[in-house]
C-alpha atoms as a PDB file:
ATOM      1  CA  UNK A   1     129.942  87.616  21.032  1.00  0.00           C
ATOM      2  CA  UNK A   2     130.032  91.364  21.193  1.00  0.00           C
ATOM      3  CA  UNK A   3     126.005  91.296  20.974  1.00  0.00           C
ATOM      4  CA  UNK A   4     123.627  94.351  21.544  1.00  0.00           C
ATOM      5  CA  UNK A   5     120.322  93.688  22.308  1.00  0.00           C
ATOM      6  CA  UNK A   6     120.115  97.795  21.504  1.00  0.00           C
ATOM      7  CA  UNK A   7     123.053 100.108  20.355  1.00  0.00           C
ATOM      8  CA  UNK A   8     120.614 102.961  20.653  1.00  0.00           C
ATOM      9  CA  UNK A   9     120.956 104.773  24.436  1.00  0.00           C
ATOM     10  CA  UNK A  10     117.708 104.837  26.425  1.00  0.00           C
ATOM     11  CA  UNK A  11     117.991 107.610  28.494  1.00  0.00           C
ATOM     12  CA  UNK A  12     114.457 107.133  29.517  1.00  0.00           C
ATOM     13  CA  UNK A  13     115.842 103.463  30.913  1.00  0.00           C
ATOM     14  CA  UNK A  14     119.203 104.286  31.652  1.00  0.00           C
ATOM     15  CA  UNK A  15     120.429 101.617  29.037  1.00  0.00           C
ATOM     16  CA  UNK A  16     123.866 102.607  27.419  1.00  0.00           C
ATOM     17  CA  UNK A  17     123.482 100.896  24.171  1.00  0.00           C
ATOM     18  CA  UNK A  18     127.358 102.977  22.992  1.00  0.00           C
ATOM     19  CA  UNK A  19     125.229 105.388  20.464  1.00  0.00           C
ATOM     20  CA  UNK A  20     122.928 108.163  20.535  1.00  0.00           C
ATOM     21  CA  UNK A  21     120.895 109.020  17.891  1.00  0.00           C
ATOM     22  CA  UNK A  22     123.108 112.161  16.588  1.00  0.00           C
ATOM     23  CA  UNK A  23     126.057 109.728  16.087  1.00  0.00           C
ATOM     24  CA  UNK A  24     124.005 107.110  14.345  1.00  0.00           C
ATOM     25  CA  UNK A  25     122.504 109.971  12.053  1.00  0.00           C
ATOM     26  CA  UNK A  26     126.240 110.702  11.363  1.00  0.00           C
ATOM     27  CA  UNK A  27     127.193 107.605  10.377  1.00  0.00           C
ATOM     28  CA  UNK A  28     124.095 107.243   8.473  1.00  0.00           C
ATOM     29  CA  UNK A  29     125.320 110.477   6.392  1.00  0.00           C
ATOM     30  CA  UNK A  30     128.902 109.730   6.312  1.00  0.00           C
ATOM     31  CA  UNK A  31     127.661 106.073   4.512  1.00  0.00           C
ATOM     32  CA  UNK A  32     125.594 108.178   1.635  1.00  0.00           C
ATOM     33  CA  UNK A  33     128.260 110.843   1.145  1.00  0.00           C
ATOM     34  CA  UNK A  34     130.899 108.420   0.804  1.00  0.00           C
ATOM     35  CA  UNK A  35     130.878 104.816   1.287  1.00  0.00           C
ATOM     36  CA  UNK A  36     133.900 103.958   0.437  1.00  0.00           C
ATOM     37  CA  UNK A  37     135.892 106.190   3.038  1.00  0.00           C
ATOM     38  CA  UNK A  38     132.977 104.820   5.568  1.00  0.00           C
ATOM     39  CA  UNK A  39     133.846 101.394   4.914  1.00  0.00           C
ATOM     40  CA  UNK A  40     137.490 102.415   5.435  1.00  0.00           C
ATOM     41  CA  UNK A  41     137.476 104.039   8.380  1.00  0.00           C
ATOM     42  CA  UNK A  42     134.470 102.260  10.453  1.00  0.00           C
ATOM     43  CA  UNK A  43     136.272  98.962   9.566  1.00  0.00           C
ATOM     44  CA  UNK A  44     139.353 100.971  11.263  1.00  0.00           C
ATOM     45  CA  UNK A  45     137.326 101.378  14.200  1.00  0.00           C
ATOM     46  CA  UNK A  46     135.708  98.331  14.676  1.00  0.00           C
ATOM     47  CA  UNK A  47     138.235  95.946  14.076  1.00  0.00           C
ATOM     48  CA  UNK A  48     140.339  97.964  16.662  1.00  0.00           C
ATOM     49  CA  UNK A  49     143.816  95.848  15.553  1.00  0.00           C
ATOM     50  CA  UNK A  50     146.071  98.222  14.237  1.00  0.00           C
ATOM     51  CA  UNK A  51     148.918  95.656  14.654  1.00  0.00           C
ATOM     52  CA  UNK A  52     146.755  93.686  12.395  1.00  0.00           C
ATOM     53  CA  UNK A  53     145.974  95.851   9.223  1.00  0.00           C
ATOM     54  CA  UNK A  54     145.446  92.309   7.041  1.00  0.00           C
ATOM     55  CA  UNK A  55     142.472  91.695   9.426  1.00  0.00           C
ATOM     56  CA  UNK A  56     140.987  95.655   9.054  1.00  0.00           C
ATOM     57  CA  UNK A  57     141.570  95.399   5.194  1.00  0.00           C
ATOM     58  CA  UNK A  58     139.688  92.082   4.851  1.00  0.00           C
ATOM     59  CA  UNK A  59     137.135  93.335   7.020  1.00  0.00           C
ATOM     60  CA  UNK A  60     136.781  96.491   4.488  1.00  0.00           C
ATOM     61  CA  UNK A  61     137.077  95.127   1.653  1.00  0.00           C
ATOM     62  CA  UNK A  62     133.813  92.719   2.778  1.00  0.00           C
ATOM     63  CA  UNK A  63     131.749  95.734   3.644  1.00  0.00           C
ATOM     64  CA  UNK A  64     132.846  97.657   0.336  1.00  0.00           C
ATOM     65  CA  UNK A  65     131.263  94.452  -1.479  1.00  0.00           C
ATOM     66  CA  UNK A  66     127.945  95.529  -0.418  1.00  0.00           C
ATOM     67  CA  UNK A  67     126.206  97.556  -2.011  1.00  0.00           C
ATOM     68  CA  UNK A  68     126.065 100.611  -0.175  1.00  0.00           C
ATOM     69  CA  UNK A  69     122.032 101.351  -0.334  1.00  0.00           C
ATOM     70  CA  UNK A  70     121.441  97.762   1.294  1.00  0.00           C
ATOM     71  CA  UNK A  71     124.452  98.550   3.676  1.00  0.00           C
ATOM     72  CA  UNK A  72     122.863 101.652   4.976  1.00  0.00           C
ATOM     73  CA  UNK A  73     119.306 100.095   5.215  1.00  0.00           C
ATOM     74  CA  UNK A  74     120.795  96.744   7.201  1.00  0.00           C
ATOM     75  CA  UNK A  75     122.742  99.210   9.097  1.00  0.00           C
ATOM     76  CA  UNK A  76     119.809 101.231  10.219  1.00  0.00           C
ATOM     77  CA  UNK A  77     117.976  98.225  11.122  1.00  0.00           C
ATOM     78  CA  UNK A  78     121.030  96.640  13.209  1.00  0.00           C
ATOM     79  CA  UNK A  79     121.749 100.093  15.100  1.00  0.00           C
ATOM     80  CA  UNK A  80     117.586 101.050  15.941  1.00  0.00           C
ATOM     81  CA  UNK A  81     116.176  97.423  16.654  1.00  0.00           C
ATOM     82  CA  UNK A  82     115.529  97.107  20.188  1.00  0.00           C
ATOM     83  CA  UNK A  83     115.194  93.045  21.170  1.00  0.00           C
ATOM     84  CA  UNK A  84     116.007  94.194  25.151  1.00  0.00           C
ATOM     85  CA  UNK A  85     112.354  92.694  25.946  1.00  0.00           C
ATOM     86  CA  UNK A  86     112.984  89.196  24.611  1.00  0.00           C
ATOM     87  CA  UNK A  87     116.037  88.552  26.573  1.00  0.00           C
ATOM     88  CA  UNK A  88     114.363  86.771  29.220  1.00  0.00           C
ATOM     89  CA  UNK A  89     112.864  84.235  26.977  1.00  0.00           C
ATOM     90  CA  UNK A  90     116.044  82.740  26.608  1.00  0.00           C
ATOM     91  CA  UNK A  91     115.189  78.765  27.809  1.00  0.00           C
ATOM     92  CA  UNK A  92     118.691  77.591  27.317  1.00  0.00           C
ATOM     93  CA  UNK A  93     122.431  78.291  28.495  1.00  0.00           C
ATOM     94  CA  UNK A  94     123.986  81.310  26.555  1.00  0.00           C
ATOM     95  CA  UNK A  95     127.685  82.484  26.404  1.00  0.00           C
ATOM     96  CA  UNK A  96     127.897  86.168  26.843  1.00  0.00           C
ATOM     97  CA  UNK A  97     131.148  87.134  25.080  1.00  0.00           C
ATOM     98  CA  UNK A  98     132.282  91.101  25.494  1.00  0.00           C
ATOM     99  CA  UNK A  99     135.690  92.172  24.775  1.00  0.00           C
ATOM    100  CA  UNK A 100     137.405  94.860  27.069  1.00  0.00           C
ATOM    101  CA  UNK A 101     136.922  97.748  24.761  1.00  0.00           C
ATOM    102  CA  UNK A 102     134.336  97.824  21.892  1.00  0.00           C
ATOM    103  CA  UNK A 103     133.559 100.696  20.082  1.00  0.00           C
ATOM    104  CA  UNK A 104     130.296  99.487  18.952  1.00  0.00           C
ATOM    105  CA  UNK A 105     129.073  97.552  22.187  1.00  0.00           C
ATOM    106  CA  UNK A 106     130.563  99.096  25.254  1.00  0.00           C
ATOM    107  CA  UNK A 107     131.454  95.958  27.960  1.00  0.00           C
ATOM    108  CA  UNK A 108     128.047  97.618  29.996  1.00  0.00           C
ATOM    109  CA  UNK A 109     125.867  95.997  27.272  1.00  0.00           C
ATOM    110  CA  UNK A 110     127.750  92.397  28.479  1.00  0.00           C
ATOM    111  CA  UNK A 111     126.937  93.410  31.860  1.00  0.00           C
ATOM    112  CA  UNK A 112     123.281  93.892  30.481  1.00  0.00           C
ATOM    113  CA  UNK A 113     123.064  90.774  28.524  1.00  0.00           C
ATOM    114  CA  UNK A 114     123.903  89.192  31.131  1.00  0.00           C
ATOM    115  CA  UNK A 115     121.888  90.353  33.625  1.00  0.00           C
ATOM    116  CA  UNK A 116     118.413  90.069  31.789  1.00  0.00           C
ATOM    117  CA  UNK A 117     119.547  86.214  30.201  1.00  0.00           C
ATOM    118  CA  UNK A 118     118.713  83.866  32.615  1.00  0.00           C
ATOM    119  CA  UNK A 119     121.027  81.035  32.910  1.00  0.00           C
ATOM    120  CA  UNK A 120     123.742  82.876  31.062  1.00  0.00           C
ATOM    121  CA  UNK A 121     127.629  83.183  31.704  1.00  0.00           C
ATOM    122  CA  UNK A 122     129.456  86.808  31.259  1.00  0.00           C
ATOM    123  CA  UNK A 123     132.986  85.838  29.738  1.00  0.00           C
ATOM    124  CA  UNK A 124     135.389  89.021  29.009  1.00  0.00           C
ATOM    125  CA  UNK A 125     137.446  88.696  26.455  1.00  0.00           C
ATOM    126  CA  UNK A 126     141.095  90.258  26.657  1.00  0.00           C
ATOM    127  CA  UNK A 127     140.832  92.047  23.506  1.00  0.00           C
ATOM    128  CA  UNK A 128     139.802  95.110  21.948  1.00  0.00           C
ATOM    129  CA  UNK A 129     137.612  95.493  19.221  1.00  0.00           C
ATOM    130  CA  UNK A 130     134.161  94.234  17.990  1.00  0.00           C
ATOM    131  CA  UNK A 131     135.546  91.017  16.163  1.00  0.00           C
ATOM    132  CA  UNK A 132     137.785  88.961  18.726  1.00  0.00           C
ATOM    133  CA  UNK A 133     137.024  85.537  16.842  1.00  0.00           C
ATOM    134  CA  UNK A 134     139.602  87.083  14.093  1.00  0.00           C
ATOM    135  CA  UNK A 135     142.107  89.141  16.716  1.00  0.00           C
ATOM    136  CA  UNK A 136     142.069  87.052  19.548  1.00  0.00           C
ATOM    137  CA  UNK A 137     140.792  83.572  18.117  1.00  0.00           C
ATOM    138  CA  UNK A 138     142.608  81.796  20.810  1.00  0.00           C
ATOM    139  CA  UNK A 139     140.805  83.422  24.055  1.00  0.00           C
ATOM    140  CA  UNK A 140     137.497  83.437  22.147  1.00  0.00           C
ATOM    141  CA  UNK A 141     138.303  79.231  21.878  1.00  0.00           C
ATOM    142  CA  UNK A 142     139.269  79.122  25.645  1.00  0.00           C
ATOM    143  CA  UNK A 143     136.195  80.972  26.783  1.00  0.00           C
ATOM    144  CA  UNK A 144     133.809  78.813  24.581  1.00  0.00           C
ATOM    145  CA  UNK A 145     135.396  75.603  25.624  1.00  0.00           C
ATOM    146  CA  UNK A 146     135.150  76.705  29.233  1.00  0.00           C
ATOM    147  CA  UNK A 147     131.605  77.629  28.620  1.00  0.00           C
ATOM    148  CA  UNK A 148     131.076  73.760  27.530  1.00  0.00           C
END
């Protein structure tokens, strides 16, 4: 749900992963200068519910728990891994899950998935955001219990 095998663009491959590396390098620095506000407003961003501000504070509040030296180093790993090679390993049937509009994993990277899974099933979500399990728990239900 919402997965990136690679958030990083690839020009070289013409993979749209939804960052380059100037925007990761800002977030990078906006997490050092001040975590706090970064927690704030990438939780904001991410959770993409502003009808839902309970859902965009929990989600906050969990990332200001971390500490923010171990958030920036799991955050750099999660943003510059690159798994697009081990895709088609995949021996069993998968559930792609993308939402509509994700500002982390742009619905191309479903597409992707997709594409380079075998046996696997593209299901769009009708939400926005990166976290439909807690803004749209009942089409994220449908989907998986279609998928079954």
């Amino acid at each position: 749900m919402g997965a990136s095998p690679r958030y990083l663009n690839d020009e070289a491959a013409n993979y749209i992963g939804g960052f380059n590396q100037e925007a990761l390098d800002g977030l990078y620095e906006t997490m050092r200068a001040n975590y706090k506000a970064w927690t704030a407003g990438f939780s904001a961003m991410v959770m993409a519910a502003p009808d839902r501000p309970d859902l965009v504070q929990e989600f906050g509040a969990s990332l200001a728990d971390i500490r923010p030296d171990i958030a920036l180093f799991v955050a750099k790993v999660i943003f510059e891994s690159d798994y697009r090679t081990e895709l088609g390993k995949t021996k069993v049937p998968t559930l792609v899950m993308q939402t509509r509009e994700d500002v982390a994993v742009p619905l191309q990277v479903g597409d992707y998935l997709h594409q380079h899974i075998p046996d696997s099933r593209l299901v769009v979500v009708d939400a926005n955001g990166h976290f439909p399990h807690m803004c749209a728990p009942d089409a994220v239900a449908k989907g998986i219990i279609d998928f079954i």
